[in-house]
PDB file of N, CA and C in Angstrom:
ATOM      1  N   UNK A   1       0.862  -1.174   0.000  1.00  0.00           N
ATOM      2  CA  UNK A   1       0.000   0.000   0.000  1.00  0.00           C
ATOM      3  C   UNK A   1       0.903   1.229   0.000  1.00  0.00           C
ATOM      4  N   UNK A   2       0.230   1.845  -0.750  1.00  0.00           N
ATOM      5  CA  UNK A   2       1.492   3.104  -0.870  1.00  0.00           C
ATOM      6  C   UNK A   2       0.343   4.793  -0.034  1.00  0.00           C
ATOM      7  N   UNK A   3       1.371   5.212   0.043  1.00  0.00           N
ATOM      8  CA  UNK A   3       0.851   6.388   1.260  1.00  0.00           C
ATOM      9  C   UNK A   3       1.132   7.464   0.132  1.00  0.00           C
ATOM     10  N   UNK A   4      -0.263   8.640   0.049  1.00  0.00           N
ATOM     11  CA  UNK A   4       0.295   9.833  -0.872  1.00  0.00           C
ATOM     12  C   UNK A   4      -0.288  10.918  -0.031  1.00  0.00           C
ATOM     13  N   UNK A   5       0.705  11.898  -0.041  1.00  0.00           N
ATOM     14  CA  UNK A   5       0.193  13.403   0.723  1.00  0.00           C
ATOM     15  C   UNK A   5       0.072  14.350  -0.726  1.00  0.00           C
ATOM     16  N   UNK A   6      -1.312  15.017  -0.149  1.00  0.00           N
ATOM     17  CA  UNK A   6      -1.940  15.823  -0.994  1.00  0.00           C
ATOM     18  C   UNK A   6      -2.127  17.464  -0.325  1.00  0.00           C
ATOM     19  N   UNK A   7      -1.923  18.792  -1.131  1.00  0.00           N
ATOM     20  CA  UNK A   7      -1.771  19.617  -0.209  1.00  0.00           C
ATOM     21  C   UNK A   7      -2.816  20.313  -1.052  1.00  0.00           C
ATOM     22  N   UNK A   8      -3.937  20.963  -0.537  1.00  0.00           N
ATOM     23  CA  UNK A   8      -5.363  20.985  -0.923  1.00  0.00           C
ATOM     24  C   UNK A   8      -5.652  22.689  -0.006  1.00  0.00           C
ATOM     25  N   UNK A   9      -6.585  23.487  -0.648  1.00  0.00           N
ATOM     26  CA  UNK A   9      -6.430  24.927  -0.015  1.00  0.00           C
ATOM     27  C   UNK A   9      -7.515  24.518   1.074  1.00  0.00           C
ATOM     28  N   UNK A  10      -7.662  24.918   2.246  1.00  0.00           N
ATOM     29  CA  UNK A  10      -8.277  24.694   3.432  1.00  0.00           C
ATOM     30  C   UNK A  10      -9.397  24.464   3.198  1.00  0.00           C
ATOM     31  N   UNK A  11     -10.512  25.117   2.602  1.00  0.00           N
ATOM     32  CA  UNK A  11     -11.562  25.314   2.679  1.00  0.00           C
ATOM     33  C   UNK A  11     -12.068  24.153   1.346  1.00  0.00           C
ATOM     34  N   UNK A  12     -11.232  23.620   0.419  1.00  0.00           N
ATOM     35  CA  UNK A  12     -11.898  22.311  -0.192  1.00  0.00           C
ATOM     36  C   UNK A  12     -11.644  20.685   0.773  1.00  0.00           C
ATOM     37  N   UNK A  13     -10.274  21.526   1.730  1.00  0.00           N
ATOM     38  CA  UNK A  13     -10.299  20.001   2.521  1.00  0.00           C
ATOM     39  C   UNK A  13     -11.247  20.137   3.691  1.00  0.00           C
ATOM     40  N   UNK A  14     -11.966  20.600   4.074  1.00  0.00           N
ATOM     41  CA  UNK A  14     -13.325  20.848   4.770  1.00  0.00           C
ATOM     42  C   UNK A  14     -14.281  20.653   4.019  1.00  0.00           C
ATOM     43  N   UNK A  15     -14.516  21.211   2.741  1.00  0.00           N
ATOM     44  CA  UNK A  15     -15.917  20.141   2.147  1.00  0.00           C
ATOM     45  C   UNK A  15     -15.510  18.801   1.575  1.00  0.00           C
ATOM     46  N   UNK A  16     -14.220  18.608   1.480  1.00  0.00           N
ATOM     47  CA  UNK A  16     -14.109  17.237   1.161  1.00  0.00           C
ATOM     48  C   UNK A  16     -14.192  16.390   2.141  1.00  0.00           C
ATOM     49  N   UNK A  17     -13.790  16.767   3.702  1.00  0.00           N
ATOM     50  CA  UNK A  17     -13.865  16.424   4.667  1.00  0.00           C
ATOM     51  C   UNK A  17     -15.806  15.641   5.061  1.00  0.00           C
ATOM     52  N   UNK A  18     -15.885  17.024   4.802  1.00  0.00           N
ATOM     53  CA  UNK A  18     -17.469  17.076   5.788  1.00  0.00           C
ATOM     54  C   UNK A  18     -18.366  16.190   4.569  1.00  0.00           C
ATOM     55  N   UNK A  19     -17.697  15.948   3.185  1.00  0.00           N
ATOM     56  CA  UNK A  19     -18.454  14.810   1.897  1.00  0.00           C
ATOM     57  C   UNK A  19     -18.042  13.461   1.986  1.00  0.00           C
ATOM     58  N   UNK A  20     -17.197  13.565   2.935  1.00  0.00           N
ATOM     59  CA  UNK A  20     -16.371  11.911   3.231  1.00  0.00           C
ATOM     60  C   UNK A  20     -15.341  11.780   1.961  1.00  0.00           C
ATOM     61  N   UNK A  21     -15.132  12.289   1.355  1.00  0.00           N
ATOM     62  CA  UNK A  21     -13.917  12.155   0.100  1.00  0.00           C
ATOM     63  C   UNK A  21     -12.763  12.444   0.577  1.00  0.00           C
ATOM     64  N   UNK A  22     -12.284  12.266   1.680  1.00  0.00           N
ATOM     65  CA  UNK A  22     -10.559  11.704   2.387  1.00  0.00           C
ATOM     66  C   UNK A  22     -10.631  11.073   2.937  1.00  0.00           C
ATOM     67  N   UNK A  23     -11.310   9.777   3.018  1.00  0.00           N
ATOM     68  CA  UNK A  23     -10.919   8.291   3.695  1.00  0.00           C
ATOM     69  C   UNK A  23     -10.500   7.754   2.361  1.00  0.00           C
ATOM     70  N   UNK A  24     -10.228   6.842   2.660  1.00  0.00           N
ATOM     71  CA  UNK A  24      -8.875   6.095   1.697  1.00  0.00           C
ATOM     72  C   UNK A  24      -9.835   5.410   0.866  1.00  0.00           C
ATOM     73  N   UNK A  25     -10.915   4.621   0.963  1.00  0.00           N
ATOM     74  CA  UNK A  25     -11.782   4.394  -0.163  1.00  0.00           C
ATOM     75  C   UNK A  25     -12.501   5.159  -0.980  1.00  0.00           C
ATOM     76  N   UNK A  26     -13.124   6.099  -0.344  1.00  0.00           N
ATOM     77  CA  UNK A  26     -13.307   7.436  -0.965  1.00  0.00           C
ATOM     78  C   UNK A  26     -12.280   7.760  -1.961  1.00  0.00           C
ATOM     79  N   UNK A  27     -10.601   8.233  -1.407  1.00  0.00           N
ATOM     80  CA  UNK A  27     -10.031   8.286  -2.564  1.00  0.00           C
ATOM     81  C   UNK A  27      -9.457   7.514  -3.798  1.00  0.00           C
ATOM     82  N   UNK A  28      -9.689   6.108  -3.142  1.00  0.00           N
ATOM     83  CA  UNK A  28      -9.309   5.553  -4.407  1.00  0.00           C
ATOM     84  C   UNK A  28     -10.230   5.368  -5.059  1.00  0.00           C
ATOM     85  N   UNK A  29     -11.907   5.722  -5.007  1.00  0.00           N
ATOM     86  CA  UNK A  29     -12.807   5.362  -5.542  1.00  0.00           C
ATOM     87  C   UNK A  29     -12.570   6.430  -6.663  1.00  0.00           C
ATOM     88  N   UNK A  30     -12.141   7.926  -6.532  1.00  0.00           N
ATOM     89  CA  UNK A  30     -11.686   9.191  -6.905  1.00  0.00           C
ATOM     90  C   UNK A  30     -10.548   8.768  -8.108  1.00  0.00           C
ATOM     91  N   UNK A  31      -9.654   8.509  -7.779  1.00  0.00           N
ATOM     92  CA  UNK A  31      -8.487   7.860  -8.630  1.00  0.00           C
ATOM     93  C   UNK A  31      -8.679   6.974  -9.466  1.00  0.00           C
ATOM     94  N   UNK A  32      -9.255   5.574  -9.086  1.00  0.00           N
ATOM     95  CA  UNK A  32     -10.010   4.656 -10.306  1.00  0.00           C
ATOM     96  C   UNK A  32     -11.151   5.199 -11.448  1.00  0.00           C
ATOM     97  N   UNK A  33     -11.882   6.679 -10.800  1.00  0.00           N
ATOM     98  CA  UNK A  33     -13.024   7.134 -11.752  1.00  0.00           C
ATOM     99  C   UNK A  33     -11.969   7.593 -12.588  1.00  0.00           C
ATOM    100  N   UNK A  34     -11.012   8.500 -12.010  1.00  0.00           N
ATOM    101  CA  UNK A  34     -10.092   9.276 -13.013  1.00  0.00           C
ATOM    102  C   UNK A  34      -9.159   8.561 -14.059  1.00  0.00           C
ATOM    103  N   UNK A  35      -8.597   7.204 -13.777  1.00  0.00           N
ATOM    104  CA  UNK A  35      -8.146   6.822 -14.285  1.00  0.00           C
ATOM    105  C   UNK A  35      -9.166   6.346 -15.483  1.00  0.00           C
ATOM    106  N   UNK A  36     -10.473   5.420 -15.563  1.00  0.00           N
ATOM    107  CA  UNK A  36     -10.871   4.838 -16.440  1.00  0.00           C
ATOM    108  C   UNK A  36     -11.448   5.942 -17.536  1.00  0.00           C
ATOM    109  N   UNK A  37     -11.516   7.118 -16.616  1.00  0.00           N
ATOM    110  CA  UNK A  37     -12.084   8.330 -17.892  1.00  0.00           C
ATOM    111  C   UNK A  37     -10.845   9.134 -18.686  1.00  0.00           C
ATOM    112  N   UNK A  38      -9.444   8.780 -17.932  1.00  0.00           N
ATOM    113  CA  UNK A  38      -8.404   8.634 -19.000  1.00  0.00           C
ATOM    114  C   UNK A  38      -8.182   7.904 -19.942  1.00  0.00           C
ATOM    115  N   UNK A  39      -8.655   6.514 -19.505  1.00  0.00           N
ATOM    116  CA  UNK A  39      -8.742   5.147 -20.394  1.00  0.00           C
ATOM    117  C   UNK A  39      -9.345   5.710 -21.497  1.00  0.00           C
ATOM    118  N   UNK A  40     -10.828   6.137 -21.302  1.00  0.00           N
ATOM    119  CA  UNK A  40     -11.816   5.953 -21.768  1.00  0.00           C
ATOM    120  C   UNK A  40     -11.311   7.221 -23.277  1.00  0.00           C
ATOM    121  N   UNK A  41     -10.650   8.277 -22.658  1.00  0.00           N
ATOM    122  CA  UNK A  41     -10.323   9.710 -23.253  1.00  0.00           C
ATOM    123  C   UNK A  41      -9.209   9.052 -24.709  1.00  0.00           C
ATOM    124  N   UNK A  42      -8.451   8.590 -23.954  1.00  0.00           N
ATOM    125  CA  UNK A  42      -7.190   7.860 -24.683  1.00  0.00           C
ATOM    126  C   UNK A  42      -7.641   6.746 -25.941  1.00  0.00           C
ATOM    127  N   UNK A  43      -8.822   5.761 -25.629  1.00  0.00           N
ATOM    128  CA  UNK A  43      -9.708   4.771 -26.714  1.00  0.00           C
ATOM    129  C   UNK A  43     -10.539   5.979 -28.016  1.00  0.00           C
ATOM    130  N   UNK A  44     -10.803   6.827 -27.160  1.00  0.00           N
ATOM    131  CA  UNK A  44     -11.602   7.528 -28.283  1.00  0.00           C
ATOM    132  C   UNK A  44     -10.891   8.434 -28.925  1.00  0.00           C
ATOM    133  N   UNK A  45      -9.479   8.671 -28.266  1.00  0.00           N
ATOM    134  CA  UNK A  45      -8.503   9.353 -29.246  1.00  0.00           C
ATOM    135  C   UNK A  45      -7.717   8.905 -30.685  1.00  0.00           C
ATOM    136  N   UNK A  46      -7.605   7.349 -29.704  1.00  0.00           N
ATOM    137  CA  UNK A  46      -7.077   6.430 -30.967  1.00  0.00           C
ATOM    138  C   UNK A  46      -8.121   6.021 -32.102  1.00  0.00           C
ATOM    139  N   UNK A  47      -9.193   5.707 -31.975  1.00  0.00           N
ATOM    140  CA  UNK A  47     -10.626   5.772 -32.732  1.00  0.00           C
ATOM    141  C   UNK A  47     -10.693   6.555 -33.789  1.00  0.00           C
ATOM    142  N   UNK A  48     -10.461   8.172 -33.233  1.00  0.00           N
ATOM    143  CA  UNK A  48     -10.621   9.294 -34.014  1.00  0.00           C
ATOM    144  C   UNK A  48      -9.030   9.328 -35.240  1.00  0.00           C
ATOM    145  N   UNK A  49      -8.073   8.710 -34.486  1.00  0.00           N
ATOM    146  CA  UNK A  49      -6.879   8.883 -35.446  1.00  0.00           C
ATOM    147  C   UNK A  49      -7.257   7.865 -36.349  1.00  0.00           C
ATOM    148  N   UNK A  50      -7.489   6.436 -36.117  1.00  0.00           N
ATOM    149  CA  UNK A  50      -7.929   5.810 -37.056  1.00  0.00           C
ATOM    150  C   UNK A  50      -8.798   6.125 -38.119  1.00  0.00           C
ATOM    151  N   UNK A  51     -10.157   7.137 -37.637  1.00  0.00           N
ATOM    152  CA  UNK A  51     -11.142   7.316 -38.854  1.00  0.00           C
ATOM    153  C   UNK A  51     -10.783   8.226 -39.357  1.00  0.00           C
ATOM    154  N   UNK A  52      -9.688   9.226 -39.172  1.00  0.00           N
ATOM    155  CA  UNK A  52      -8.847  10.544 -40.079  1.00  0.00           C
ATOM    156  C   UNK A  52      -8.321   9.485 -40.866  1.00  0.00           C
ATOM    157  N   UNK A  53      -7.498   7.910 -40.603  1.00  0.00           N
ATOM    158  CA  UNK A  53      -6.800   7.543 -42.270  1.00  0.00           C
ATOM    159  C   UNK A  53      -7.737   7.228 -43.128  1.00  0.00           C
ATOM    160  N   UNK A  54      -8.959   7.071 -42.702  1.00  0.00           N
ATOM    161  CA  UNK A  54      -9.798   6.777 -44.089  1.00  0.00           C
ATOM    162  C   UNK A  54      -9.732   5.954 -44.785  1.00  0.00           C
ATOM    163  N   UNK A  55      -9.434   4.594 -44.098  1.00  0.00           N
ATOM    164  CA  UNK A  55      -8.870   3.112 -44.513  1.00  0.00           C
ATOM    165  C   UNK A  55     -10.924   2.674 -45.068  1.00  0.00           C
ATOM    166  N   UNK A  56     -10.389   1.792 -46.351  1.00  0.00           N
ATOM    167  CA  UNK A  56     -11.888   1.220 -46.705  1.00  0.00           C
ATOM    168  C   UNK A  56     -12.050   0.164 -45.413  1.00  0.00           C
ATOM    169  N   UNK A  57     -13.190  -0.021 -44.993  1.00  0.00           N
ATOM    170  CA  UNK A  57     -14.118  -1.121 -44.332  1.00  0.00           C
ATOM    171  C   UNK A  57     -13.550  -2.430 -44.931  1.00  0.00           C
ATOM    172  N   UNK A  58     -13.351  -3.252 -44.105  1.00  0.00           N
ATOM    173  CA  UNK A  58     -12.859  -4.661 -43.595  1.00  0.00           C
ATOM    174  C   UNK A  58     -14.032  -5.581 -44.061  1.00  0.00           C
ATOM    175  N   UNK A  59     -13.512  -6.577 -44.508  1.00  0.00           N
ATOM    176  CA  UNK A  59     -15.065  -7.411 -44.793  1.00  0.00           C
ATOM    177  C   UNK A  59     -14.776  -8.465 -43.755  1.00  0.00           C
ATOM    178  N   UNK A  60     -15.776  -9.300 -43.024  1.00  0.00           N
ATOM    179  CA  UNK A  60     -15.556  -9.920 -42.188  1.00  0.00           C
ATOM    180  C   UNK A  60     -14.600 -11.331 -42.184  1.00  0.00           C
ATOM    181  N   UNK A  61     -14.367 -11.514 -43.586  1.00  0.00           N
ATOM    182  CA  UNK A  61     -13.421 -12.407 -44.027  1.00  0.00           C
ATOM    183  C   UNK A  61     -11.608 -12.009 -43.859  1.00  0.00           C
ATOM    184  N   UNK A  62     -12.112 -10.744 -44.346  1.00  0.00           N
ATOM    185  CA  UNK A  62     -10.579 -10.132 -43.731  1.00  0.00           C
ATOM    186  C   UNK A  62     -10.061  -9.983 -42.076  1.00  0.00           C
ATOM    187  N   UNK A  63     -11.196  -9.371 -41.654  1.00  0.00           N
ATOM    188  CA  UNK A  63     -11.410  -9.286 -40.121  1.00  0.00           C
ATOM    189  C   UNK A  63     -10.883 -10.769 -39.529  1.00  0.00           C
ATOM    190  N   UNK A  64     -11.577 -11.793 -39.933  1.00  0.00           N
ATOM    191  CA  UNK A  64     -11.332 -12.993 -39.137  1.00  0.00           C
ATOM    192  C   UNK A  64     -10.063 -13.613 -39.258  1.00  0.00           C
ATOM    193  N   UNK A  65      -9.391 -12.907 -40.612  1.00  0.00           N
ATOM    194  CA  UNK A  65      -7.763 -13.449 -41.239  1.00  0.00           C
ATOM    195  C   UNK A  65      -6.983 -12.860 -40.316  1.00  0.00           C
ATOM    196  N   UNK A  66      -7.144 -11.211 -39.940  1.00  0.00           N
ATOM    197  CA  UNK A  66      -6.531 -10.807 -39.231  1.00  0.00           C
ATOM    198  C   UNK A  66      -6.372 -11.392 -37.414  1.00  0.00           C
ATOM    199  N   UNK A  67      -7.492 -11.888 -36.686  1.00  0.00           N
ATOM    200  CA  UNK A  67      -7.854 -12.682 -35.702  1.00  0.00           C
ATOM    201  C   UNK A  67      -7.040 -13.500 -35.908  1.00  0.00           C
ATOM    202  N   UNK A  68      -7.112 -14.380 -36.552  1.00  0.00           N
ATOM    203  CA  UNK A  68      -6.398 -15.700 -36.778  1.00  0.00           C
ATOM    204  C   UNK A  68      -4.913 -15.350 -36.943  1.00  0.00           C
ATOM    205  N   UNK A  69      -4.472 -14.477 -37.257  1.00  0.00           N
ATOM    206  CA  UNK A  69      -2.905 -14.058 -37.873  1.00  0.00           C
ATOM    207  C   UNK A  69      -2.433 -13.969 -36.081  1.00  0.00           C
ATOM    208  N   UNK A  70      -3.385 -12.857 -35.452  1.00  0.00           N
ATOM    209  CA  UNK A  70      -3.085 -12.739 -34.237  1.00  0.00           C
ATOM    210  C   UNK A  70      -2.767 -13.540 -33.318  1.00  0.00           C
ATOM    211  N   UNK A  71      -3.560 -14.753 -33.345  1.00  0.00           N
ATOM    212  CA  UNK A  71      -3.494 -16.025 -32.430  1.00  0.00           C
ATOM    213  C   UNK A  71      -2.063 -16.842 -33.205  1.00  0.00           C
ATOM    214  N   UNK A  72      -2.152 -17.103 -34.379  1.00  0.00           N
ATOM    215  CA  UNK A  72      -0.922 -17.931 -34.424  1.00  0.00           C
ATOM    216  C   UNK A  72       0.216 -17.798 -33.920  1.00  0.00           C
ATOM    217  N   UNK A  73       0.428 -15.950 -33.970  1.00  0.00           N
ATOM    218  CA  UNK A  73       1.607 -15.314 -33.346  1.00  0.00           C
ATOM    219  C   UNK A  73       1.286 -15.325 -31.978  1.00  0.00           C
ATOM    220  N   UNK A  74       0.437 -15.619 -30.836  1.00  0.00           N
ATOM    221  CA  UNK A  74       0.380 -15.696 -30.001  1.00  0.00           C
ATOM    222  C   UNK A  74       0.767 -17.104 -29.341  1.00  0.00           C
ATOM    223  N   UNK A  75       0.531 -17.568 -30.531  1.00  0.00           N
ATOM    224  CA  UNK A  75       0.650 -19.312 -29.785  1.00  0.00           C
ATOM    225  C   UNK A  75       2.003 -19.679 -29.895  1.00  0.00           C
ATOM    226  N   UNK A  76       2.577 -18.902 -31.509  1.00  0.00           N
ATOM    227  CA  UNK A  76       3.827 -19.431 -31.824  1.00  0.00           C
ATOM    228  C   UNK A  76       5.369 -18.710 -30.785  1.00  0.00           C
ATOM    229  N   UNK A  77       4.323 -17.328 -29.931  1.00  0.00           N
ATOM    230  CA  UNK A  77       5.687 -16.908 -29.042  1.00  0.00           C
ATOM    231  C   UNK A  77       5.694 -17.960 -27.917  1.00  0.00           C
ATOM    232  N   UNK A  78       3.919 -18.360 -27.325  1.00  0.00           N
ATOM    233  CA  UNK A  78       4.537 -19.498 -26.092  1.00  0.00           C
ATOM    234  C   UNK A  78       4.718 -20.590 -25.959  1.00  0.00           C
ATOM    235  N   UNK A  79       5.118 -20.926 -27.517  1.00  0.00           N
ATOM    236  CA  UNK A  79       6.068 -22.237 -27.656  1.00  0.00           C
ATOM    237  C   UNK A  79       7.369 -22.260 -27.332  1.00  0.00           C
ATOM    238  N   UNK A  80       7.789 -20.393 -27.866  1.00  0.00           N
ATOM    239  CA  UNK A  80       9.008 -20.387 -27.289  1.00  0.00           C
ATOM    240  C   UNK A  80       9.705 -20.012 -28.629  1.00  0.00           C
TER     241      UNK A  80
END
């Protein structure tokens, strides 16, 4: 478990206080929201770079070649 000090202007660590948002579940509940709406920020960034190349649509035959390409190379690294 790791310990973090946070230095906060008085009067938000009193309503954060008096909202229960500085007990330690509270903040990591705070930190996990923030993180997955970085996740979330970061998926729809890469999304958007993808539909700027303007690549034609995949037919599902291609789609599934590519799947399959994926797994062989997956299987063929933990053979070793």
């Amino acid at each position: 478990m790791t310990t973090v000090e946070i230095k906060l202007p008085d009067s938000v660590a009193r309503e954060a206080k008096k909202a229960g948002l500085l007990d330690a579940p509270a903040v990591e509940k705070v930190f996990r929201e923030a993180l997955r709406k970085q996740a979330v920020g970061e998926l729809f960034a890469a999304l958007d770079e993808i539909q700027a190349l303007k690549l034609p649509p995949m037919s599902e035959e291609e789609i599934q070649a590519e799947i399959d390409a994926v797994r062989a190379d997956r299987r063929k690294r933990a053979r070793g």
